[in-house]
C-alpha atoms as a PDB file:
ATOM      1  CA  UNK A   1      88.294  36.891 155.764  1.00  0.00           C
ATOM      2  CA  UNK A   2      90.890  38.800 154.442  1.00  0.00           C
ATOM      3  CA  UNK A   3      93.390  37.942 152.040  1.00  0.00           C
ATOM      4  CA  UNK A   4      96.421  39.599 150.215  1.00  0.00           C
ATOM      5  CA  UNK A   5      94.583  41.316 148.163  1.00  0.00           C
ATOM      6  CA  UNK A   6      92.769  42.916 150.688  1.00  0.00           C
ATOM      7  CA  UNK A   7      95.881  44.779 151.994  1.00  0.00           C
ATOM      8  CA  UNK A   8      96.473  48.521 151.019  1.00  0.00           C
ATOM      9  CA  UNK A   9      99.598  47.545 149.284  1.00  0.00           C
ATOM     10  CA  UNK A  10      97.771  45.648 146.942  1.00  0.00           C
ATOM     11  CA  UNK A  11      95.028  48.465 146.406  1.00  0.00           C
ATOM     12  CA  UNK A  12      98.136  50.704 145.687  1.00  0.00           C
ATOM     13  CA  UNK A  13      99.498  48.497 143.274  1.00  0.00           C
ATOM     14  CA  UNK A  14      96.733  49.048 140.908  1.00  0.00           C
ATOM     15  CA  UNK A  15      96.271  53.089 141.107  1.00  0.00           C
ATOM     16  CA  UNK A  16      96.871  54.689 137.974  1.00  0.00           C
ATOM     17  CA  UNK A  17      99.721  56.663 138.901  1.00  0.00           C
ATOM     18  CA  UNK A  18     102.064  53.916 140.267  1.00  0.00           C
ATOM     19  CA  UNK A  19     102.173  52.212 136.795  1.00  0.00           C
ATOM     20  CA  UNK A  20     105.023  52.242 134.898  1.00  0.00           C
ATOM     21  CA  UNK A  21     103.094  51.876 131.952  1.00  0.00           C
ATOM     22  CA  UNK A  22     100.854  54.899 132.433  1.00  0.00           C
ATOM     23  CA  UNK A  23     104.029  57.071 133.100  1.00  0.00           C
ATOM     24  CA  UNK A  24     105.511  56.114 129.611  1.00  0.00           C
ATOM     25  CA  UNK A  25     102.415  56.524 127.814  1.00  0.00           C
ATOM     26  CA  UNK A  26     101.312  60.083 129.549  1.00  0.00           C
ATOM     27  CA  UNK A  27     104.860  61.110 128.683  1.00  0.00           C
ATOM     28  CA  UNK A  28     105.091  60.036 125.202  1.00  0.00           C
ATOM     29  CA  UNK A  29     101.972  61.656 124.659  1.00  0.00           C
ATOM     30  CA  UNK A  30     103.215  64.936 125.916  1.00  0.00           C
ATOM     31  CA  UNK A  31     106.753  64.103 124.234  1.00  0.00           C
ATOM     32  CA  UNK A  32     104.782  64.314 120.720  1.00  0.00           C
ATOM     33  CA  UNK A  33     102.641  67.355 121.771  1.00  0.00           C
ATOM     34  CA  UNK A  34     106.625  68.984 122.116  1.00  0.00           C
ATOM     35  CA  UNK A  35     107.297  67.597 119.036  1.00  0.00           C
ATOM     36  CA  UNK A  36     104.253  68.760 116.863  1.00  0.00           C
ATOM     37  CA  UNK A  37     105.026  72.411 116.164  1.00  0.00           C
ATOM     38  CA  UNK A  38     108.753  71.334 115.408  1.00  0.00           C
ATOM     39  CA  UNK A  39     107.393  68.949 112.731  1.00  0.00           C
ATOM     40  CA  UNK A  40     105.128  70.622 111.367  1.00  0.00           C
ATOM     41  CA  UNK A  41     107.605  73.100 110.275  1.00  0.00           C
ATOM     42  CA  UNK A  42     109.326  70.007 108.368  1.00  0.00           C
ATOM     43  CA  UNK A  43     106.005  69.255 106.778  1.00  0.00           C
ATOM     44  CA  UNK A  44     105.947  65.847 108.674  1.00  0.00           C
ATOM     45  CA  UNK A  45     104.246  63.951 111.589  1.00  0.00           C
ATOM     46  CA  UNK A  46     105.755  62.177 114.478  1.00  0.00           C
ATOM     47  CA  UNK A  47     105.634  58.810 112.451  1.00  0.00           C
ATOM     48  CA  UNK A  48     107.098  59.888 109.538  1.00  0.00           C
ATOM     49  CA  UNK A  49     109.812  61.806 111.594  1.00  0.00           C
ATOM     50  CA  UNK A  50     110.644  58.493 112.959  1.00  0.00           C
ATOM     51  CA  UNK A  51     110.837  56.972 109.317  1.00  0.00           C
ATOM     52  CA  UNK A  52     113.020  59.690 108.180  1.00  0.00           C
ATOM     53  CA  UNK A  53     115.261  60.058 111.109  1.00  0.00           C
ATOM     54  CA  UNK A  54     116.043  55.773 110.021  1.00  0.00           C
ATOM     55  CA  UNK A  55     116.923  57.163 106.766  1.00  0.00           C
ATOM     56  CA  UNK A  56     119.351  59.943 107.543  1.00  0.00           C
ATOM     57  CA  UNK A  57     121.176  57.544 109.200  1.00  0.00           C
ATOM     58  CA  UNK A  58     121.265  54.888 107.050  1.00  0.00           C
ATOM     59  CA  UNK A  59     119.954  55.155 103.504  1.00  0.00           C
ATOM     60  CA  UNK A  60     119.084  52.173 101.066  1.00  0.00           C
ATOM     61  CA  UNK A  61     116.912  50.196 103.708  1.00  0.00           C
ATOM     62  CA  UNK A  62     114.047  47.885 102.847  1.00  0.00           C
ATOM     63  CA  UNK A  63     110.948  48.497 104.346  1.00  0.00           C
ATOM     64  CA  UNK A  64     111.240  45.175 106.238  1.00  0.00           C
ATOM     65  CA  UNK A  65     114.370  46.477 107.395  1.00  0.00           C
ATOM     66  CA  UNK A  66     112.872  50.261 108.447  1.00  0.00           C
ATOM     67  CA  UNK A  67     110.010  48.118 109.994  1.00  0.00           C
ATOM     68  CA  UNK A  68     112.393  46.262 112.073  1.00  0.00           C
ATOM     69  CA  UNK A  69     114.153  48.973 113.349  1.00  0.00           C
ATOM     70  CA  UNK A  70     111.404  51.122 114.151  1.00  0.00           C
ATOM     71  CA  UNK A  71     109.430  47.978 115.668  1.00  0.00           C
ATOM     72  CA  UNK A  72     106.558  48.239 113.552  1.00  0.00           C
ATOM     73  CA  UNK A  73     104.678  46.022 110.982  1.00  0.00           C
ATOM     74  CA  UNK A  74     105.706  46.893 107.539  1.00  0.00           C
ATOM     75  CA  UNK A  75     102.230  46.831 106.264  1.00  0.00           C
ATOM     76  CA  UNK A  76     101.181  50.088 108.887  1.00  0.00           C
ATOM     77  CA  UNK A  77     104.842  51.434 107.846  1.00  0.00           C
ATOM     78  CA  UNK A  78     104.058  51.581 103.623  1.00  0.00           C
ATOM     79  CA  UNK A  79     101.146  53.974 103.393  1.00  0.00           C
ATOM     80  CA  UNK A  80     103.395  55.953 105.711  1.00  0.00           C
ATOM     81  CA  UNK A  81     106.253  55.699 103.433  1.00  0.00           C
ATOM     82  CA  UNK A  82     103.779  55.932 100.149  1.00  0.00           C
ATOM     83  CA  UNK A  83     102.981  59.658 101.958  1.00  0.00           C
ATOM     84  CA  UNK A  84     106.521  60.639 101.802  1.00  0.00           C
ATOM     85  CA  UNK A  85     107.280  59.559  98.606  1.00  0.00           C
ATOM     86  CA  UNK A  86     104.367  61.985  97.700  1.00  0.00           C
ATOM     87  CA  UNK A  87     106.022  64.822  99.085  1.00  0.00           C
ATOM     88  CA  UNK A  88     108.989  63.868  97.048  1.00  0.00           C
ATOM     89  CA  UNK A  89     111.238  63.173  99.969  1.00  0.00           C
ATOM     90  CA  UNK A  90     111.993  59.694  99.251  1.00  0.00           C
ATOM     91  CA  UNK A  91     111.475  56.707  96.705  1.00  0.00           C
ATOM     92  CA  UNK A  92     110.351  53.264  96.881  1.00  0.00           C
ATOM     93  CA  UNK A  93     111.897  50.760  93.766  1.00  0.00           C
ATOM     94  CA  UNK A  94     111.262  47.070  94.452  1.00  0.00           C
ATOM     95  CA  UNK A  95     114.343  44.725  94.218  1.00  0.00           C
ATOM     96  CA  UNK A  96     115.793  43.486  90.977  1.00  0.00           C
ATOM     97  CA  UNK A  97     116.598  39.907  92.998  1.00  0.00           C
ATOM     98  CA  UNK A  98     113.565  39.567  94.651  1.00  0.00           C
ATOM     99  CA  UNK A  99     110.015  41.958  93.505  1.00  0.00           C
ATOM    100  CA  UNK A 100     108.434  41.355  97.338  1.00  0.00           C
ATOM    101  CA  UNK A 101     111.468  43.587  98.760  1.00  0.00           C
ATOM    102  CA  UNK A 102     110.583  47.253  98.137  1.00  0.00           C
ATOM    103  CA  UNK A 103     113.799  49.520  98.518  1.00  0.00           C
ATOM    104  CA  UNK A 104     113.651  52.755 100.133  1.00  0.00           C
ATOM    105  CA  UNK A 105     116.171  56.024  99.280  1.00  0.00           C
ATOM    106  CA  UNK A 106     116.016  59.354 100.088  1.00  0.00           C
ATOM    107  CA  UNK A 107     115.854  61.425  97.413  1.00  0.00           C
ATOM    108  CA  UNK A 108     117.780  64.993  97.754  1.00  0.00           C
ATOM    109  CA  UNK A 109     115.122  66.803  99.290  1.00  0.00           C
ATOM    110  CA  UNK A 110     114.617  64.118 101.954  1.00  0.00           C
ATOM    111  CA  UNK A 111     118.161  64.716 102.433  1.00  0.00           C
ATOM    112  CA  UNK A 112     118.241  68.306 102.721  1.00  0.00           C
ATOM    113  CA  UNK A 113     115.294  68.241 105.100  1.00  0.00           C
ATOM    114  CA  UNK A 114     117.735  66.478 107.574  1.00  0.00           C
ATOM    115  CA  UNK A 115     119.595  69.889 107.758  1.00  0.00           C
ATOM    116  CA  UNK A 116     116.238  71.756 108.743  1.00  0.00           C
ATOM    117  CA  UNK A 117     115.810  68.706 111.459  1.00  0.00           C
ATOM    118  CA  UNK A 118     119.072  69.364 113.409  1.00  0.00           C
ATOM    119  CA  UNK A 119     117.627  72.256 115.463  1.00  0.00           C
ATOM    120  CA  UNK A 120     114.970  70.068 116.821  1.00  0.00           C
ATOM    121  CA  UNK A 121     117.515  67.803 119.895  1.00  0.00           C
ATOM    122  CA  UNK A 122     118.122  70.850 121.295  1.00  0.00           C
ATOM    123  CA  UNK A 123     114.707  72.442 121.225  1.00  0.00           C
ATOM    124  CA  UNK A 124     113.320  69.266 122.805  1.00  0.00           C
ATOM    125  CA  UNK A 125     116.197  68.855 125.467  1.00  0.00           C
ATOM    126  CA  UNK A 126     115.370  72.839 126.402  1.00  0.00           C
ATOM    127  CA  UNK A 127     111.697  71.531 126.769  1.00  0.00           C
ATOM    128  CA  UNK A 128     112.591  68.451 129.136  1.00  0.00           C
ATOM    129  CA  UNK A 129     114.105  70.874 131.930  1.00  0.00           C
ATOM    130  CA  UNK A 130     116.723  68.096 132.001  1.00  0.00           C
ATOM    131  CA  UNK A 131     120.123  68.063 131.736  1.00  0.00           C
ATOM    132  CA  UNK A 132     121.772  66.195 128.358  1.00  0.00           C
ATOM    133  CA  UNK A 133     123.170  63.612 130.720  1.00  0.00           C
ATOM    134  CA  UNK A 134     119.999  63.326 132.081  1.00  0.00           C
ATOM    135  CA  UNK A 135     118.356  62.270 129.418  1.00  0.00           C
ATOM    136  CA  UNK A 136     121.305  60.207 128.278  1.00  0.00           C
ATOM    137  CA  UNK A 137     120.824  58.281 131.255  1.00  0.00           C
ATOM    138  CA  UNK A 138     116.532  57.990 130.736  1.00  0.00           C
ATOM    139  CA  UNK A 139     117.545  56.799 127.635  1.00  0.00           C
ATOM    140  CA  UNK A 140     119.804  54.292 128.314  1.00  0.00           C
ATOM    141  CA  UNK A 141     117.304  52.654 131.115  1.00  0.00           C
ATOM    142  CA  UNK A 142     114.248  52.799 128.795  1.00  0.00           C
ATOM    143  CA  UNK A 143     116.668  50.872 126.000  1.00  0.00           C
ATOM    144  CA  UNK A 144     117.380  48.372 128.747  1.00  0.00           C
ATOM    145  CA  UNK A 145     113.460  48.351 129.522  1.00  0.00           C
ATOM    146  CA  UNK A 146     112.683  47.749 125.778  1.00  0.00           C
ATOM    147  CA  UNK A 147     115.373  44.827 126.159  1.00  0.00           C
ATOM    148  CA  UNK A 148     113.936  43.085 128.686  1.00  0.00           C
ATOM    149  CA  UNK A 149     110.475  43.234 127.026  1.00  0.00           C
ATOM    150  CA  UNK A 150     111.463  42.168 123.715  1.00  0.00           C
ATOM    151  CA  UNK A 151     113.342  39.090 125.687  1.00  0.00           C
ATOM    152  CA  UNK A 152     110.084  38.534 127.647  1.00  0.00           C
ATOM    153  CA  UNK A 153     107.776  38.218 124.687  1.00  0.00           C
END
């Protein structure tokens, strides 16, 4: 007896290469491979890139608040952030009105690393083979991917 699932569609529907999924994680892999040598020039890793990059553009966040925006637990986001204040690019003061809230700044050399970071859009956009609007447009769809996941969960 055969039955839907049975049917060659249905055997395609579970190969490897036709999943979405597997096609954003190959690629982000690869995406951070691009990024490593860049980094490591900064004296940071992909995460902590991330963290920073939150930073430069707005300074004074909470870690609840970095968390948030970089859609990660706060508790895998403070030895992260306990690393960088090591390395003297940032510091970490807990709140006068409430202790739990820990306060994160940049300090002047996490600032002045932002000025070493502005060569690496345009090394990765030269590594994409893509055109700016391109990417733009990638960008834009995965955003409205993330969307509908968030929404979904």
């Amino acid at each position: 007896m055969n039955t839907l699932r049975d049917t060659p569609e249905a055997c395609e529907a579970l190969l490897l290469d036709n999943q979405v999924c597997f096609a954003l994680h190959s690629t982000s892999l690869l995406m951070t491979k691009v990024y490593k040598p860049l980094l490591q020039a900064l004296g940071l890793t992909y995460p902590q890139y991330l963290a920073m990059m939150v930073l430069w553009e707005k300074d004074g966040l909470t870690v609840g608040e970095i968390s948030t925006r970089l859609l990660t637990d706060p508790g895998s986001l403070t030895p992260l952030l306990k690393r960088l204040e090591a390395e003297g690019l940032l510091s970490r003061t807990r709140s006068r009105e409430d202790e739990r809230v820990v306060i994160v700044e940049l300090t002047e050399q996490g600032r002045a690393l932002r000025e070493k970071a502005l060569d690496i859009p345009q090394c990765i956009l030269a590594a994409s083979g893509q055109t700016l609007e391109q990417l733009k447009k990638l960008q834009l769809d995965l955003q409205a991917l993330r969307g509908h996941l968030q929404d979904s969960l």
